[in-house]
N, C-alpha and C. Protein backbone atom coordinates (compact mmCIF):
# COMPACT_ATOMS: atom_id res chain seq x y z
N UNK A 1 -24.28 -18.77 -0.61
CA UNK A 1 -23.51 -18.65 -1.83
C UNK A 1 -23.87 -17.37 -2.60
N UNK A 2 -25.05 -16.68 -2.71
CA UNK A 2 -25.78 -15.56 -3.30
C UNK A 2 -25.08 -14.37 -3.02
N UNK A 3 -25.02 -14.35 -1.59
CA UNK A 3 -24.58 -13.44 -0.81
C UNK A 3 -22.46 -13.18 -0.79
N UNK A 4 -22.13 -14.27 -1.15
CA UNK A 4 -20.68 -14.39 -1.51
C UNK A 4 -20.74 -13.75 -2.71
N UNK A 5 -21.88 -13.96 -3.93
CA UNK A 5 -21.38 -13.22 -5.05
C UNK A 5 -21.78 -11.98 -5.34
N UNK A 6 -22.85 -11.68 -4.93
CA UNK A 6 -23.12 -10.10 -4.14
C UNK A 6 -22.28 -9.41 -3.90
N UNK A 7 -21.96 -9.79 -2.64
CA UNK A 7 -20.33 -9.39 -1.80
C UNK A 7 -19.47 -9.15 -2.96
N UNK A 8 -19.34 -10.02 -3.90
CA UNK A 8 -17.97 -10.00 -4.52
C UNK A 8 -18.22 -8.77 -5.85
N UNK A 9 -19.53 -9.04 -6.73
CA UNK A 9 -19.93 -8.32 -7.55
C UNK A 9 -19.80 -6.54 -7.09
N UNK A 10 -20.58 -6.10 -5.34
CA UNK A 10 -20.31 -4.69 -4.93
C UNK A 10 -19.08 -4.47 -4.83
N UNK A 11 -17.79 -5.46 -4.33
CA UNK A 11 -16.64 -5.11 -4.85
C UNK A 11 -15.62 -4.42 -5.75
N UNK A 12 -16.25 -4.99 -6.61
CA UNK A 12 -16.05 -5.18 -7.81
C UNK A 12 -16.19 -3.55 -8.45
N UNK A 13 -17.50 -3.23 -8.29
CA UNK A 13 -17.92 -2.18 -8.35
C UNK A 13 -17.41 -1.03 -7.72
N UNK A 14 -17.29 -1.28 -6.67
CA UNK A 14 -16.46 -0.25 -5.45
C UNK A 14 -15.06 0.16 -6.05
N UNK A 15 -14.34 -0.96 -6.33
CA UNK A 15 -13.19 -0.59 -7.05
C UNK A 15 -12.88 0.34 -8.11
N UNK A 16 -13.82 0.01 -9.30
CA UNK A 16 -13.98 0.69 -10.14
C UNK A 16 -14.20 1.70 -10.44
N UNK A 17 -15.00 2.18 -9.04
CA UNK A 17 -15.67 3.60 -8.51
C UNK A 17 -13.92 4.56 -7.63
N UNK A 18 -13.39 3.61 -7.49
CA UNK A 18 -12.37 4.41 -6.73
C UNK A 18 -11.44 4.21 -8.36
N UNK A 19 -11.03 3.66 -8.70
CA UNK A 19 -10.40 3.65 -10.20
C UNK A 19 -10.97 5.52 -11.00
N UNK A 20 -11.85 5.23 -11.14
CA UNK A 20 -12.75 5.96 -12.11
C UNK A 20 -12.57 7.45 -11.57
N UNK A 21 -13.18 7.35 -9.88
CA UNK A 21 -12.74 9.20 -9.17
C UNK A 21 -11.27 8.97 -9.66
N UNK A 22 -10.46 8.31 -9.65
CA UNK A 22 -9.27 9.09 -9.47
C UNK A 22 -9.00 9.98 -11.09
N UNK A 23 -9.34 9.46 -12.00
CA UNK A 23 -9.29 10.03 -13.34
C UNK A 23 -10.62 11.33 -13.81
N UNK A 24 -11.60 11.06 -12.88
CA UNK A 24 -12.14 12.53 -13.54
C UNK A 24 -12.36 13.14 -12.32
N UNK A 25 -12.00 13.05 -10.79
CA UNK A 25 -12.14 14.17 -10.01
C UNK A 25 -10.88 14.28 -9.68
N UNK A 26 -9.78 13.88 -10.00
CA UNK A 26 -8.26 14.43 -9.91
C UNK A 26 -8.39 14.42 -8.44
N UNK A 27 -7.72 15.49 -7.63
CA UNK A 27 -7.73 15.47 -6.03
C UNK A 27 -8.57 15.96 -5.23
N UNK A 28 -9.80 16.10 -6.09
CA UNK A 28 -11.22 16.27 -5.02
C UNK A 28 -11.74 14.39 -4.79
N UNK A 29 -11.22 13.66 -6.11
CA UNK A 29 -11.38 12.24 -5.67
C UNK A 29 -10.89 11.47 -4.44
N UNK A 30 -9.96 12.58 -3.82
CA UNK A 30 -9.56 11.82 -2.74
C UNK A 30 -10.75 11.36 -1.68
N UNK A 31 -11.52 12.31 -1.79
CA UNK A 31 -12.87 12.26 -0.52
C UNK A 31 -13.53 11.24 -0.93
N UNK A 32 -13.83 11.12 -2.17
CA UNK A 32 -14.74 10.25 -3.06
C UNK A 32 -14.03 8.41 -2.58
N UNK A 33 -12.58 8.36 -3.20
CA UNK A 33 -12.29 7.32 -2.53
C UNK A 33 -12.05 6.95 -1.54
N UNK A 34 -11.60 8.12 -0.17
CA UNK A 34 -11.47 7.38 1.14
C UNK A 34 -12.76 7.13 1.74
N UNK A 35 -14.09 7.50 0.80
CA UNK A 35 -15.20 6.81 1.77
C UNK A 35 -15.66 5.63 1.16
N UNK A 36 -15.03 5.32 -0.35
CA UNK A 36 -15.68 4.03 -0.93
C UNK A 36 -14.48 2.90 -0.28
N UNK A 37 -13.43 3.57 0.01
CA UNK A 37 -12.36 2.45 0.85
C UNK A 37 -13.01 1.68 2.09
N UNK A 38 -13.64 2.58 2.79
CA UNK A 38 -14.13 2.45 4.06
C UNK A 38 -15.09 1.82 3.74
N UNK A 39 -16.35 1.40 2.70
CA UNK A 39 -17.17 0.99 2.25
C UNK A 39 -16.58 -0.78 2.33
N UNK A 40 -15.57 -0.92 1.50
CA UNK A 40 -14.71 -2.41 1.27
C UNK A 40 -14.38 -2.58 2.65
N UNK A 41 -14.25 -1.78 3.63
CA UNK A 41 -13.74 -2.27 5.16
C UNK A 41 -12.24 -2.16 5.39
N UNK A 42 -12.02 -1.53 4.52
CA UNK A 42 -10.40 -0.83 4.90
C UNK A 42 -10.35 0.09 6.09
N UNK A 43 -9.22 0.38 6.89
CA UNK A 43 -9.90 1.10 7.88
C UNK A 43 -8.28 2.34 7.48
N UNK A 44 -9.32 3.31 7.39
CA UNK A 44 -8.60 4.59 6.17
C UNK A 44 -8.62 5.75 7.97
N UNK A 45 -7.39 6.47 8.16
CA UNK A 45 -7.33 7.44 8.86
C UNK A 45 -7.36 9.18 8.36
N UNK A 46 -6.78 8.93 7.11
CA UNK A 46 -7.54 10.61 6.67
C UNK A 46 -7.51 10.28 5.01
N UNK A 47 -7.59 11.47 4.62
CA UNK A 47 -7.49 11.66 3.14
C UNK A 47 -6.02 10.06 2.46
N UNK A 48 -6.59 9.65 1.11
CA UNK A 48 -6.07 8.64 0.75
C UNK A 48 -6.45 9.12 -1.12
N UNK A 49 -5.14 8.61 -1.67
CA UNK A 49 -5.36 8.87 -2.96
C UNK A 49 -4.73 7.47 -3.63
N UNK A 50 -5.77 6.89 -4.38
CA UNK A 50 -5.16 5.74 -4.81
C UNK A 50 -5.66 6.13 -6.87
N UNK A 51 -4.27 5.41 -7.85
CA UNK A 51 -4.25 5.32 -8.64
C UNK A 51 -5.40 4.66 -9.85
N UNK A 52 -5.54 4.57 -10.98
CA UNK A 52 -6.12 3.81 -11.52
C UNK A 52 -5.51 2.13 -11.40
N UNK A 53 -6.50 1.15 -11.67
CA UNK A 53 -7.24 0.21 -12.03
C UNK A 53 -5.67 -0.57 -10.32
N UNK A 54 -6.67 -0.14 -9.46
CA UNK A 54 -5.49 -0.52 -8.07
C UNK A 54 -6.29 -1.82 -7.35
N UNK A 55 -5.89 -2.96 -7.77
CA UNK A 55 -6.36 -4.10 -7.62
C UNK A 55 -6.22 -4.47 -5.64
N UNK A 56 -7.48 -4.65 -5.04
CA UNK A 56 -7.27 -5.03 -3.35
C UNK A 56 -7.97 -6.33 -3.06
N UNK A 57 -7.00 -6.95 -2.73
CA UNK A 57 -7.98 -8.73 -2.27
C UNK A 57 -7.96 -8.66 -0.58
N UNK A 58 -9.07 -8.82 -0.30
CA UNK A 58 -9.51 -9.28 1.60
C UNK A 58 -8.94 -7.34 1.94
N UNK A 59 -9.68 -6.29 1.33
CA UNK A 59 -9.02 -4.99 2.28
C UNK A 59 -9.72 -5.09 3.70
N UNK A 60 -10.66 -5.77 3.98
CA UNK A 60 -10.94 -5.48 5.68
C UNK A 60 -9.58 -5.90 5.96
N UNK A 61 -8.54 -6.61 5.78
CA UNK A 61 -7.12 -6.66 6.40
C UNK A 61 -5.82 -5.57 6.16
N UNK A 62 -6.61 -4.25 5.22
CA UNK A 62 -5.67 -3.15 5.11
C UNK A 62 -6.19 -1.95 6.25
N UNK A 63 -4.72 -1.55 6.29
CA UNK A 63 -5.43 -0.21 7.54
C UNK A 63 -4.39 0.87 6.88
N UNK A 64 -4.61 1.86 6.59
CA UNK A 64 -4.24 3.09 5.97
C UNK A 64 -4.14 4.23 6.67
N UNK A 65 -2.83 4.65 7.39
CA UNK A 65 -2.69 5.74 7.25
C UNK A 65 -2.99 7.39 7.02
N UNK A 66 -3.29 8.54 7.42
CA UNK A 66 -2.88 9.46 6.66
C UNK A 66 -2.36 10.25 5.19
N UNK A 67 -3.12 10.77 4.03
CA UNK A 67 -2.58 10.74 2.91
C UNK A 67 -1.39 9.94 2.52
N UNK A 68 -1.60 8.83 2.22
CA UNK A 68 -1.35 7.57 1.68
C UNK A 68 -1.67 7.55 0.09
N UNK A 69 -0.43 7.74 -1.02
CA UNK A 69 -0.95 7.85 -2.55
C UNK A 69 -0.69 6.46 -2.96
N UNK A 70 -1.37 5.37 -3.50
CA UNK A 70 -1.05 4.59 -4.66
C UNK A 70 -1.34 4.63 -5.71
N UNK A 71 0.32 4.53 -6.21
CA UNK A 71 0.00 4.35 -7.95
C UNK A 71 -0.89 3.94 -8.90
N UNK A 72 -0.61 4.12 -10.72
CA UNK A 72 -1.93 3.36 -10.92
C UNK A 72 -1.03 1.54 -11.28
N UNK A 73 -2.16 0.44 -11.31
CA UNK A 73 -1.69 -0.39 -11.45
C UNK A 73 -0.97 -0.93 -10.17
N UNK A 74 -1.18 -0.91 -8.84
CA UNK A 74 -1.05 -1.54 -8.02
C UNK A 74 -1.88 -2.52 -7.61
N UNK A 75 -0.93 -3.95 -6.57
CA UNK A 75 -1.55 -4.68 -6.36
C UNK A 75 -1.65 -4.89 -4.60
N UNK A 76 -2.66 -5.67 -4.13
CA UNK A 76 -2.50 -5.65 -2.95
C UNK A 76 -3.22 -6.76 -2.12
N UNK A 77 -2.47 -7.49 -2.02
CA UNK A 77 -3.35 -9.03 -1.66
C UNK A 77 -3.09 -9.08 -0.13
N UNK A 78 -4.24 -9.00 0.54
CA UNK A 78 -4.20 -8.94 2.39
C UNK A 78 -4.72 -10.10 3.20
N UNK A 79 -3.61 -11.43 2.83
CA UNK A 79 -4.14 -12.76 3.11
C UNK A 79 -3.88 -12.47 4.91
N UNK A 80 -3.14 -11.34 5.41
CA UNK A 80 -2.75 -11.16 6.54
C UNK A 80 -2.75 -9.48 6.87
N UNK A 81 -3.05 -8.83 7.81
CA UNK A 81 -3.05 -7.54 7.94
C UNK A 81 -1.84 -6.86 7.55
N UNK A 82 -2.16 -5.75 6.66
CA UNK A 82 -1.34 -5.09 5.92
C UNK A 82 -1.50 -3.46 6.41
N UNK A 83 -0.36 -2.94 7.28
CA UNK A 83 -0.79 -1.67 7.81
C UNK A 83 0.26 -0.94 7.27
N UNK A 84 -0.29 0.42 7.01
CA UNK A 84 0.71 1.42 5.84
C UNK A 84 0.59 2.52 6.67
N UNK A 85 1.79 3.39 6.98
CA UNK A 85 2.09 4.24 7.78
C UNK A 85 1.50 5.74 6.86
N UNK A 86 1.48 6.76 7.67
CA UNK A 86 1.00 8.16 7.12
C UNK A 86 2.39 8.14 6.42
N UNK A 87 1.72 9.42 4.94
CA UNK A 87 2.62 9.94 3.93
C UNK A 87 3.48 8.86 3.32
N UNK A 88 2.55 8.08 3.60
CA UNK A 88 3.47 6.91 1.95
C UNK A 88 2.98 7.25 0.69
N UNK A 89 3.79 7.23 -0.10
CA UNK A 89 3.80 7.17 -1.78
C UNK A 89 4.91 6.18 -2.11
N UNK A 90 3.61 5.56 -3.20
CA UNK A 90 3.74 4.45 -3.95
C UNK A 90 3.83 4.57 -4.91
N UNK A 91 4.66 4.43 -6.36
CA UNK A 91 4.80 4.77 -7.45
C UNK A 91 4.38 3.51 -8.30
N UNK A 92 3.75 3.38 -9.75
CA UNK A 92 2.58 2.78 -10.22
C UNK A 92 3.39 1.00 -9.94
N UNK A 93 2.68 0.45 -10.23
CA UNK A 93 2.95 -1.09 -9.69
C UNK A 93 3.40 -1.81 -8.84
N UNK A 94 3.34 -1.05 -7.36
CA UNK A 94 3.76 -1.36 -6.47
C UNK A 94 2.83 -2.80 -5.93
N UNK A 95 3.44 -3.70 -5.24
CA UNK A 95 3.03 -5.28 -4.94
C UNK A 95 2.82 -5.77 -3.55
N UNK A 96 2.26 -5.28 -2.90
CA UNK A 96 2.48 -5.73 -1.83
C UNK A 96 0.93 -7.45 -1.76
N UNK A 97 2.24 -8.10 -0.75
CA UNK A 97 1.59 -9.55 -0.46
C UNK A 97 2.11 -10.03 0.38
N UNK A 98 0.82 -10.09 1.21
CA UNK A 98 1.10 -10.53 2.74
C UNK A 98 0.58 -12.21 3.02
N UNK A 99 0.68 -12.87 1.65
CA UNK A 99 0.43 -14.35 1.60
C UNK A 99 2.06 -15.25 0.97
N UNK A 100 1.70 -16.31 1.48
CA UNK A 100 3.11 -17.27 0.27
C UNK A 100 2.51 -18.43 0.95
N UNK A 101 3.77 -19.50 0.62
CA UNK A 101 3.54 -20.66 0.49
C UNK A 101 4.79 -21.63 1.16
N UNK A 102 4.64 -21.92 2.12
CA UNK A 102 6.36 -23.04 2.57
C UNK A 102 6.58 -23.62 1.30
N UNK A 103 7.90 -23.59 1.01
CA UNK A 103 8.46 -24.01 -0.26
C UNK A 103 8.41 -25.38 -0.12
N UNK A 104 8.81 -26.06 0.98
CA UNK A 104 8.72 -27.32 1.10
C UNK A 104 7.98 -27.97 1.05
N UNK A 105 6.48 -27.44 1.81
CA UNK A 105 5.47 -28.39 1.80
C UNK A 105 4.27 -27.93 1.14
N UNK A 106 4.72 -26.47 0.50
CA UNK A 106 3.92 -25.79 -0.14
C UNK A 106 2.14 -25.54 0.84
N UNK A 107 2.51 -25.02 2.23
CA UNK A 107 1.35 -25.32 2.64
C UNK A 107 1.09 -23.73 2.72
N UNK A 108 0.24 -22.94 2.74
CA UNK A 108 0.23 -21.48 2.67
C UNK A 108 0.20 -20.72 3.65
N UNK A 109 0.61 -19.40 4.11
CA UNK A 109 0.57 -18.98 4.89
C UNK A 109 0.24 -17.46 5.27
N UNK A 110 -0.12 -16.63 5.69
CA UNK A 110 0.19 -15.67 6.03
C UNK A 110 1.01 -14.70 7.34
N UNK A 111 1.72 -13.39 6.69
CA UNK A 111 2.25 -12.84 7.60
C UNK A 111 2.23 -11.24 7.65
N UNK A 112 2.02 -10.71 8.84
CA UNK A 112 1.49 -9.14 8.28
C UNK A 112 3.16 -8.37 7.79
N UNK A 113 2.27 -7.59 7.31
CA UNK A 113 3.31 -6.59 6.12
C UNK A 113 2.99 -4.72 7.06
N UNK A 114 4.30 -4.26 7.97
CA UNK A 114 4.03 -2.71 8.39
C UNK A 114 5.03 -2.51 8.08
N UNK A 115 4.15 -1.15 7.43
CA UNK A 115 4.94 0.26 6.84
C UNK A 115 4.70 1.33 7.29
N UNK A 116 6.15 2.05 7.85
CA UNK A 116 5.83 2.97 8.68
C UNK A 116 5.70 4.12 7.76
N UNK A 117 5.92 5.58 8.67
CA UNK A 117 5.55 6.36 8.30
C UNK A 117 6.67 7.01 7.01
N UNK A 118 6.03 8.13 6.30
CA UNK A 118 7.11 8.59 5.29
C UNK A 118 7.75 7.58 4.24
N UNK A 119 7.30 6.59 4.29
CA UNK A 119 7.82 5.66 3.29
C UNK A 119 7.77 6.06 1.82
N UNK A 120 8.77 5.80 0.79
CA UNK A 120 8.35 6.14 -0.31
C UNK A 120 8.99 5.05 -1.57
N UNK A 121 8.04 4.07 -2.31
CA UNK A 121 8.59 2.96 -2.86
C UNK A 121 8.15 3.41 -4.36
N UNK A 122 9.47 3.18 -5.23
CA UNK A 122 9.72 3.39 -6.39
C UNK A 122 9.18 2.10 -7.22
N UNK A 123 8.90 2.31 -8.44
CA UNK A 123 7.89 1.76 -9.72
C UNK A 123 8.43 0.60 -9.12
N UNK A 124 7.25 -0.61 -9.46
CA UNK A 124 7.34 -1.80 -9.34
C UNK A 124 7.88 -2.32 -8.53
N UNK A 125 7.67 -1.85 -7.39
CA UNK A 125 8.38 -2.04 -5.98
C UNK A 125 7.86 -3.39 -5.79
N UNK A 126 8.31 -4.51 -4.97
CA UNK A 126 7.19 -5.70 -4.10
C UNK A 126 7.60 -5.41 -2.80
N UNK A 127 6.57 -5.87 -2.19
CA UNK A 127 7.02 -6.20 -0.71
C UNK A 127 6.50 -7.41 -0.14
N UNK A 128 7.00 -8.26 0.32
CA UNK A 128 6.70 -9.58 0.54
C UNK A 128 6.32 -9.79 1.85
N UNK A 129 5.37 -10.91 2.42
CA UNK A 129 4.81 -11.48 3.91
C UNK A 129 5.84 -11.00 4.64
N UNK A 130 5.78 -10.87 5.68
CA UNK A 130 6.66 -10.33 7.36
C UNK A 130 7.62 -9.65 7.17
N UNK A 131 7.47 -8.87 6.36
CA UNK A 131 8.46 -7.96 6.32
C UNK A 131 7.82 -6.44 7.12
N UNK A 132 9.09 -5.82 7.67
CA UNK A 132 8.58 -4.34 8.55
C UNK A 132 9.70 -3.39 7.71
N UNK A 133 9.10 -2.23 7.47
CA UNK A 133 9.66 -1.26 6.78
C UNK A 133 9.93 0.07 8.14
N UNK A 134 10.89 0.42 8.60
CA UNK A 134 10.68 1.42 9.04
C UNK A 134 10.38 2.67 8.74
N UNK A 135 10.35 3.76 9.38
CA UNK A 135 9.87 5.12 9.14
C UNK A 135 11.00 5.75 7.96
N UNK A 136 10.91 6.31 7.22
CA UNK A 136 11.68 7.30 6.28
C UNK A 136 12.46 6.50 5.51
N UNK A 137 12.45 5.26 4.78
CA UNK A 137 12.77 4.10 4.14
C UNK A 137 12.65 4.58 2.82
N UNK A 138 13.48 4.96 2.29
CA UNK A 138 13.36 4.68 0.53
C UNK A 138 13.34 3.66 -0.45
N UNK A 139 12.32 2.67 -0.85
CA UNK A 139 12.67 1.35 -1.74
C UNK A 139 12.89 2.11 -3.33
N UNK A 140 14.02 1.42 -3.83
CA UNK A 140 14.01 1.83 -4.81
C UNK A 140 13.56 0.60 -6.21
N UNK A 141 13.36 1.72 -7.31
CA UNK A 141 12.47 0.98 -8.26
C UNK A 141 12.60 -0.40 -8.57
N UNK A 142 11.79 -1.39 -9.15
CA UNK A 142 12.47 -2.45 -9.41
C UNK A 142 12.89 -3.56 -8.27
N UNK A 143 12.89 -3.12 -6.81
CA UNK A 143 13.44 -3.64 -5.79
C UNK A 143 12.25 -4.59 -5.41
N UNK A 144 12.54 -6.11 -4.54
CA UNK A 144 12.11 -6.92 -4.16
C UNK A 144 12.38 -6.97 -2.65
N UNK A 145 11.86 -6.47 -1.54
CA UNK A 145 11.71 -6.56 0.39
C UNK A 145 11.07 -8.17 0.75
N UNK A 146 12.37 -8.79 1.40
CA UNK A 146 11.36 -9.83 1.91
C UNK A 146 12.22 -9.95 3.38
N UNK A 147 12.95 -8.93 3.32
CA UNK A 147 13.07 -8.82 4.75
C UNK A 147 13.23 -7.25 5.64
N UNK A 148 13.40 -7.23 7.29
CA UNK A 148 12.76 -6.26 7.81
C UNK A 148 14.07 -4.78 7.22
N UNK A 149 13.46 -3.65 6.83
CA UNK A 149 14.51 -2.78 6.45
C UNK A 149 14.25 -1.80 7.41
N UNK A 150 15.40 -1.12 8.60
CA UNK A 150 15.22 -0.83 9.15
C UNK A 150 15.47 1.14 8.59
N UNK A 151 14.71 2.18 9.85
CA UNK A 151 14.82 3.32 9.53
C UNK A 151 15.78 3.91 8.61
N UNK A 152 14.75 5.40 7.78
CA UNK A 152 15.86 6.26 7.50
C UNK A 152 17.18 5.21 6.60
N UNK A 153 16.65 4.28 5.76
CA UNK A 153 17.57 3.89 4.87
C UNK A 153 17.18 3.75 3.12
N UNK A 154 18.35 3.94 2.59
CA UNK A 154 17.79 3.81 1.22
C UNK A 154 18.11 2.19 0.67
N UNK A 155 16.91 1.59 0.32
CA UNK A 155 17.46 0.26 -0.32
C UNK A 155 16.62 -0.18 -1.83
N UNK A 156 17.71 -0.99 -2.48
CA UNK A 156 17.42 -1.37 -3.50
C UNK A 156 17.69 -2.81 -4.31
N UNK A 157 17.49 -3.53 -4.73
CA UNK A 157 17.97 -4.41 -5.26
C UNK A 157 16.51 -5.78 -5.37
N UNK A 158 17.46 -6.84 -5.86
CA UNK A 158 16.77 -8.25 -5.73
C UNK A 158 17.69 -9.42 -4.92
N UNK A 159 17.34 -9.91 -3.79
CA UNK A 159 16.36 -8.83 -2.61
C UNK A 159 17.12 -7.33 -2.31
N UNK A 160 15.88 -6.88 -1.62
CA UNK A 160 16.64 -5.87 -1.51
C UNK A 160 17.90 -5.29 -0.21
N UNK A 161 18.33 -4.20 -0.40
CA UNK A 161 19.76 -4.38 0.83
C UNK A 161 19.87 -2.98 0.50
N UNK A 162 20.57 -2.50 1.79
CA UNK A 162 21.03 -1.03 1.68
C UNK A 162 21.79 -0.65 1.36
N UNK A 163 21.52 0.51 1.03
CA UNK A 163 22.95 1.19 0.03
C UNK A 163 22.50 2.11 0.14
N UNK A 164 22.21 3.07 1.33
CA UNK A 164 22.39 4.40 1.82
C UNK A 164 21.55 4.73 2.83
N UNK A 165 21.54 6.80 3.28
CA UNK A 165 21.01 6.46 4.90
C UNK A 165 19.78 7.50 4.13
N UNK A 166 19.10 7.98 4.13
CA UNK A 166 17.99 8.98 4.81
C UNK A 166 18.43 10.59 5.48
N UNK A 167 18.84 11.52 4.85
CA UNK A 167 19.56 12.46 5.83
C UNK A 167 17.87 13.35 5.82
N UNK A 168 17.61 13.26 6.87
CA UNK A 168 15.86 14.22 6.67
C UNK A 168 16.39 15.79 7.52
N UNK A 169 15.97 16.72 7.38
CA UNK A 169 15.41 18.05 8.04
C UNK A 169 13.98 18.42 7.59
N UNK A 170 13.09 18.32 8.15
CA UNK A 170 11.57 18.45 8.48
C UNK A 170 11.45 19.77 9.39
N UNK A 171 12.66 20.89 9.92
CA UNK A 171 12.29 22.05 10.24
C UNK A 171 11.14 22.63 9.43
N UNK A 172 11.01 22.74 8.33
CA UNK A 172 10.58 23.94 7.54
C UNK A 172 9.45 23.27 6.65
N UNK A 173 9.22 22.00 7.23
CA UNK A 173 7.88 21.19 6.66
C UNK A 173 6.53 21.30 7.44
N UNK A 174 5.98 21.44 5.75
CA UNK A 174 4.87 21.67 6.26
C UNK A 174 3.49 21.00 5.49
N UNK A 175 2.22 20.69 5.98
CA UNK A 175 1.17 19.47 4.95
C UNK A 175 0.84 20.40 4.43
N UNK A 176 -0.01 20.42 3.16
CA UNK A 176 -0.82 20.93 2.70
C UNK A 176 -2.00 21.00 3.38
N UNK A 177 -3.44 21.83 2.94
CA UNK A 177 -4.24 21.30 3.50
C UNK A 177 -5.26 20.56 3.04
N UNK A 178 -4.90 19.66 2.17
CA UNK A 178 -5.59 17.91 2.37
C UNK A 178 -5.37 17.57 3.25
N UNK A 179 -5.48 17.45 3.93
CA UNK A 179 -4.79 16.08 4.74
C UNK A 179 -5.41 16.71 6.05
């Protein structure tokens, strides 16, 4: 039991520490937080920039991407593996939850939540259990995903649904060098 609140207390702490770089080392905090991520057992693939006070329950079940930004005020509950594709940005209160509950028998469940690459979800986005986002997906603000949205589309609503395509040219793109 000691050791559960240990566990939970360095958490706790860890968070705060990634909260905190992001407000006084601006984007040298990125280094600062992708190694305190990795600390919680997230399994982080390069540079990662996450927002203030960015709430993570069970992250050994998040796997991160490539410069990956979350907002501040995000949430992220990983009752089931939650994998986020390179170059996502998340704008502040984004929700993702990879837990619920059968309505009927209310018994709980989990289901994983992938997001591919280039994704980019507008303020107060959710994204709900088993849902798959494909690559170059725009959610727009306000919008609720509880089902799979496939490539290169723009969607929005409650739930959400499409209402447009993705026209990309990536000739003349190029990363910075973070990343």
């Amino acid at each position: 039991m000691l050791r559960v609140v240990v566990r939970s207390l360095i958490s706790i702490v860890v968070e705060k520490l990634i909260s905190v770089s992001s407000i006084v080392l601006s984007t040298r905090g990125s280094f600062l937080q992708t190694k305190l991520l990795k600390l919680l057992g997230v399994r982080v693939s390069g540079l990662v920039f996450f927002g203030r006070r960015v709430m993570l329950s069970n992250p050994h079940n998040l796997v991160l991407g490539k410069r990956v930004a979350i907002g501040d005020n995000a949430v992220i509950v990983c009752h089931a593996p939650i994998s986020i594709g390179e170059d996502f940005i998340a704008a502040p209160g984004v929700y993702l939850n990879s837990g619920g509950h059968d309505p009927n028998i209310m018994v709980a469940f989990g289901r994983p939540i992938t997001i591919g690459k280039r994704v980019w979800c507008g303020l107060r986005t959710t994204i709900l259990a088993g849902v798959e986002i494909g690559d170059d997906a725009v959610i727009g603000a306000g919008s609720v995903v509880v089902s799979a949205i496939p490539p290169c589309c723009i969607v929005a609503g409650l739930p959400a649904r499409v209402i447009g395509q993705v026209k990309l040219d990536l000739s003349n793109f190029q990363y910075s060098k973070l990343g």
